[in-house]
N, C-alpha and C. Protein backbone atom coordinates (compact mmCIF):
# COMPACT_ATOMS: atom_id res chain seq x y z
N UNK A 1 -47.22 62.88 102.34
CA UNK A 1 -47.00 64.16 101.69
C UNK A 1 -46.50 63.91 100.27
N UNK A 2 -47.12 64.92 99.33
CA UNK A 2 -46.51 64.49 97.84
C UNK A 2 -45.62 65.88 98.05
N UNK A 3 -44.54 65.68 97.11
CA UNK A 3 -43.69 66.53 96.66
C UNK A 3 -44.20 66.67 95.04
N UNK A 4 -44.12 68.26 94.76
CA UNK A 4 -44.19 68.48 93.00
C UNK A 4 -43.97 69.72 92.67
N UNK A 5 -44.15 70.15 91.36
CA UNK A 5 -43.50 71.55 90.91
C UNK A 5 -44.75 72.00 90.79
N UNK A 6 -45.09 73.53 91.06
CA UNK A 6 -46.55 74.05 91.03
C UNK A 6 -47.19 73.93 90.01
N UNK A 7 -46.63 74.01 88.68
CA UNK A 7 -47.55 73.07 87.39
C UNK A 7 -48.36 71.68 87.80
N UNK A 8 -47.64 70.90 88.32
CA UNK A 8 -48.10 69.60 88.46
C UNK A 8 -49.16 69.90 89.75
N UNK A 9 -48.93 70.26 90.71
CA UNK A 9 -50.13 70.67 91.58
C UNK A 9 -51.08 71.43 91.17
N UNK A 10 -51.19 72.42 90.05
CA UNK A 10 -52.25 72.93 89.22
C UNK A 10 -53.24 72.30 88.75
N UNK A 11 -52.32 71.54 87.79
CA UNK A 11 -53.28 70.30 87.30
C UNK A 11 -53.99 69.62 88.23
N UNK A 12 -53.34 68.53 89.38
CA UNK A 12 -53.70 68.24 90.14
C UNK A 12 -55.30 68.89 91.23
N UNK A 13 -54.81 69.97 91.11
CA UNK A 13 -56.29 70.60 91.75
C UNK A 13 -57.03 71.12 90.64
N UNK A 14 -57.22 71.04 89.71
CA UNK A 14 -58.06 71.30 88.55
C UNK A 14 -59.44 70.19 89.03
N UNK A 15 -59.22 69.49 88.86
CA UNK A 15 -60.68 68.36 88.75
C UNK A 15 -61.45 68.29 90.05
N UNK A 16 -60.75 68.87 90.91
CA UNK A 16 -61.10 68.80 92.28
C UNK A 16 -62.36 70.05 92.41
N UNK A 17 -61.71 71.29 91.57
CA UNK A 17 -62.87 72.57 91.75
C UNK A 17 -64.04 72.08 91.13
N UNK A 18 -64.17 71.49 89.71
CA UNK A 18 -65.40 71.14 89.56
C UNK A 18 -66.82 70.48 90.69
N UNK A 19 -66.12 70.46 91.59
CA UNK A 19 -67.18 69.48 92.60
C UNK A 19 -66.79 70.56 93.62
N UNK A 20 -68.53 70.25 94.62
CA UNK A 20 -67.91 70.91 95.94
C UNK A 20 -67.11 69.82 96.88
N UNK A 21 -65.77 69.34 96.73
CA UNK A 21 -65.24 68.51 97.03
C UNK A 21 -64.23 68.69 98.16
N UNK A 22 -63.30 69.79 97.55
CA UNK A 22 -62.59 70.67 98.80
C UNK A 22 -63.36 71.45 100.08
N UNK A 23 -62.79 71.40 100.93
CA UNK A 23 -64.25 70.88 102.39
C UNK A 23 -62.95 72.95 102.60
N UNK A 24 -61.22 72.36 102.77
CA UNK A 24 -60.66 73.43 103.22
C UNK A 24 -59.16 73.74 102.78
N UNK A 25 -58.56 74.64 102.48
CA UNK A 25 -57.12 74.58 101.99
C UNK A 25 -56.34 75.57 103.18
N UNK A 26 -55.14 75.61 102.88
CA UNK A 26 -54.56 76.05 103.99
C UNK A 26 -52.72 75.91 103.56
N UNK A 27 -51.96 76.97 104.12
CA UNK A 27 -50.23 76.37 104.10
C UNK A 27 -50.14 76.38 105.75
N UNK A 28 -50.13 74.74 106.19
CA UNK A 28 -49.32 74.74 107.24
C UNK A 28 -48.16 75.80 107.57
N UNK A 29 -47.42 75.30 109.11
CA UNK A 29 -46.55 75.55 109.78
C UNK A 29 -45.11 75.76 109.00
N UNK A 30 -45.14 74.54 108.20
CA UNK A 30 -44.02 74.11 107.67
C UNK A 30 -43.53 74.67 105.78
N UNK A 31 -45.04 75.37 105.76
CA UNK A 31 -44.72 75.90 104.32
C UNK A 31 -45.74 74.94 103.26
N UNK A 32 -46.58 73.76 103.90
CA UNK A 32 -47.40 72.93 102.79
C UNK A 32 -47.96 73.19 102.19
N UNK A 33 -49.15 72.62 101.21
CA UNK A 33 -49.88 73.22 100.94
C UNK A 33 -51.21 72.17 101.15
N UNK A 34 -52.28 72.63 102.11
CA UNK A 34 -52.95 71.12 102.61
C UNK A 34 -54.47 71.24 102.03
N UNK A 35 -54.84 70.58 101.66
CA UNK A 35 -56.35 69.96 100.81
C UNK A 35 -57.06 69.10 101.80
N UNK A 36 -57.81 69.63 102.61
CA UNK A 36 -59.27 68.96 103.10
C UNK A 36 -60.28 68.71 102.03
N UNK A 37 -60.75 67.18 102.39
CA UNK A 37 -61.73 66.95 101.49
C UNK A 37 -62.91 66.50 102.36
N UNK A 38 -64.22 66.58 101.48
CA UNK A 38 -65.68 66.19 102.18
C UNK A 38 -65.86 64.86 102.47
N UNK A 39 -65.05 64.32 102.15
CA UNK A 39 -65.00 62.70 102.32
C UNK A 39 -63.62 62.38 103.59
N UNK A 40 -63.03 63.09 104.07
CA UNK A 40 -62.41 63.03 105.10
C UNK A 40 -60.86 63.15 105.00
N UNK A 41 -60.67 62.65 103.61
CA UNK A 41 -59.10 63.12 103.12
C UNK A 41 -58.05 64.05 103.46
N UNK A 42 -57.18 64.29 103.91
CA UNK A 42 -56.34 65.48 103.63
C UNK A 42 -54.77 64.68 102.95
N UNK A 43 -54.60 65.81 101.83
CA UNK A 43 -53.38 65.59 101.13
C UNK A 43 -52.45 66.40 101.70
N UNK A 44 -51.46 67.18 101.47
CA UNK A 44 -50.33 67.97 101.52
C UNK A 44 -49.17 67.49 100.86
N UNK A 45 -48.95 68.95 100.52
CA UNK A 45 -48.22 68.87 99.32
C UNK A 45 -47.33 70.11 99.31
N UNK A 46 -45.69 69.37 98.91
CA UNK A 46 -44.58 70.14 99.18
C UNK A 46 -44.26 70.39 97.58
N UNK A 47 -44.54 71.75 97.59
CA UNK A 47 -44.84 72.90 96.10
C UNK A 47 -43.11 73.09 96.00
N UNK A 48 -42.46 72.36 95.29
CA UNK A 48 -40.73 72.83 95.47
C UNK A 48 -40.52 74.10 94.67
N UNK A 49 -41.03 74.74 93.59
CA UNK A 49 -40.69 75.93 92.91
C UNK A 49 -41.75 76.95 93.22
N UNK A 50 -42.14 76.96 94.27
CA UNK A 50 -43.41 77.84 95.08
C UNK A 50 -43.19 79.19 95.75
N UNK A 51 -43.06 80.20 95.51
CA UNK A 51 -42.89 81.44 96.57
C UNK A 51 -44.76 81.32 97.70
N UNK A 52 -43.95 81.67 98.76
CA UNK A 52 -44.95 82.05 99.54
C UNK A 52 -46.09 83.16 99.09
N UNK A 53 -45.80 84.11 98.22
CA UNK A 53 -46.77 84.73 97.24
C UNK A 53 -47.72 84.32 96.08
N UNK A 54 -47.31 83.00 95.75
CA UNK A 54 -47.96 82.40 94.99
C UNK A 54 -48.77 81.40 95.47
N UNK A 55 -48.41 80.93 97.05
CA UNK A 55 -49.62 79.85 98.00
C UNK A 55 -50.60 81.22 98.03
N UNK A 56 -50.14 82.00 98.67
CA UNK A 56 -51.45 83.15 98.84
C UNK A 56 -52.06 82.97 97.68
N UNK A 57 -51.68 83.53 96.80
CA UNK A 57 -52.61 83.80 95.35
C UNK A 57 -53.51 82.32 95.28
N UNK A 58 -53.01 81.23 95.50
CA UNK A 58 -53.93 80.23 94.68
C UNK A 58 -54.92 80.30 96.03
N UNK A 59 -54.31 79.94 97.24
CA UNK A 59 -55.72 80.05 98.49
C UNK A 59 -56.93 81.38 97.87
N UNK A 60 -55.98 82.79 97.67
CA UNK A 60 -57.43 83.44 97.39
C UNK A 60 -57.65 82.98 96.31
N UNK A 61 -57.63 82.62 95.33
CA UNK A 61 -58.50 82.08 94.04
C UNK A 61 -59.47 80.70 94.74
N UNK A 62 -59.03 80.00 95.18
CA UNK A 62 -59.70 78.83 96.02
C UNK A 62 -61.20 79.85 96.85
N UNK A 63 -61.15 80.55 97.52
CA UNK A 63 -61.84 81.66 98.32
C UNK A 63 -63.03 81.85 97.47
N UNK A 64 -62.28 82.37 95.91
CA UNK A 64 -63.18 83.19 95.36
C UNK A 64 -64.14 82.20 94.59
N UNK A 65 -63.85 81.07 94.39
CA UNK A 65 -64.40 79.79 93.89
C UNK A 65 -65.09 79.21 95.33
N UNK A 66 -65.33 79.47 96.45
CA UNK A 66 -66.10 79.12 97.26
C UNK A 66 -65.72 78.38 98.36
N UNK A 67 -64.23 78.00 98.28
CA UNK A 67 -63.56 76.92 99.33
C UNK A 67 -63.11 77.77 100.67
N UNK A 68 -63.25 76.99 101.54
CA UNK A 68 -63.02 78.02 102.59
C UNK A 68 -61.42 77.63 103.24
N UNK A 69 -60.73 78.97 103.08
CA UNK A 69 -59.52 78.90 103.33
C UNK A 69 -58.94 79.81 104.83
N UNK A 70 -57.22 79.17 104.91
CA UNK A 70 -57.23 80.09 105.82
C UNK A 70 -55.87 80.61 105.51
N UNK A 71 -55.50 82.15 105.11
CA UNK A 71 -54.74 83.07 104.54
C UNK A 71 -53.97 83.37 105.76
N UNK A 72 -53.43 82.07 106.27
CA UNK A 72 -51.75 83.17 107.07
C UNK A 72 -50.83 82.75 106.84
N UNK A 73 -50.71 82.55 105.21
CA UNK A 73 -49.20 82.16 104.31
C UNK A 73 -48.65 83.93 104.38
């Protein structure tokens, strides 16, 4: 699991949308924020300055860019 401030996870998923690369996103049980990839990967990642309103917002932006998510943050 990485720990970071939601700037740094921004960036971080920036290069990733260019490709159909993200397979699925999702906030775990625990509050994560988890990245399936087409190559078999999963990251997660503990967003420390994150409201639970703002995982929603980026999953639906992820949605609307084509990744298939699942919205029960």
């Amino acid at each position: 699991m990485k720990t970071c401030n939601l700037s740094d996870f921004m960036k971080a998923l920036t290069p990733w949308l260019d490709d159909d690369y993200i397979r699925k996103a999702y906030v775990d049980d625990n509050g994560h924020f988890v990245l399936l990839f087409t190559d078999g990967v999963k990251n997660v990642y503990h967003i420390e300055d994150c409201e639970k309103s703002q995982l929603k917002e980026i999953l639906e932006d992820l949605k609307k860019k084509g990744v298939s998510v699942e919205l029960s943050c």
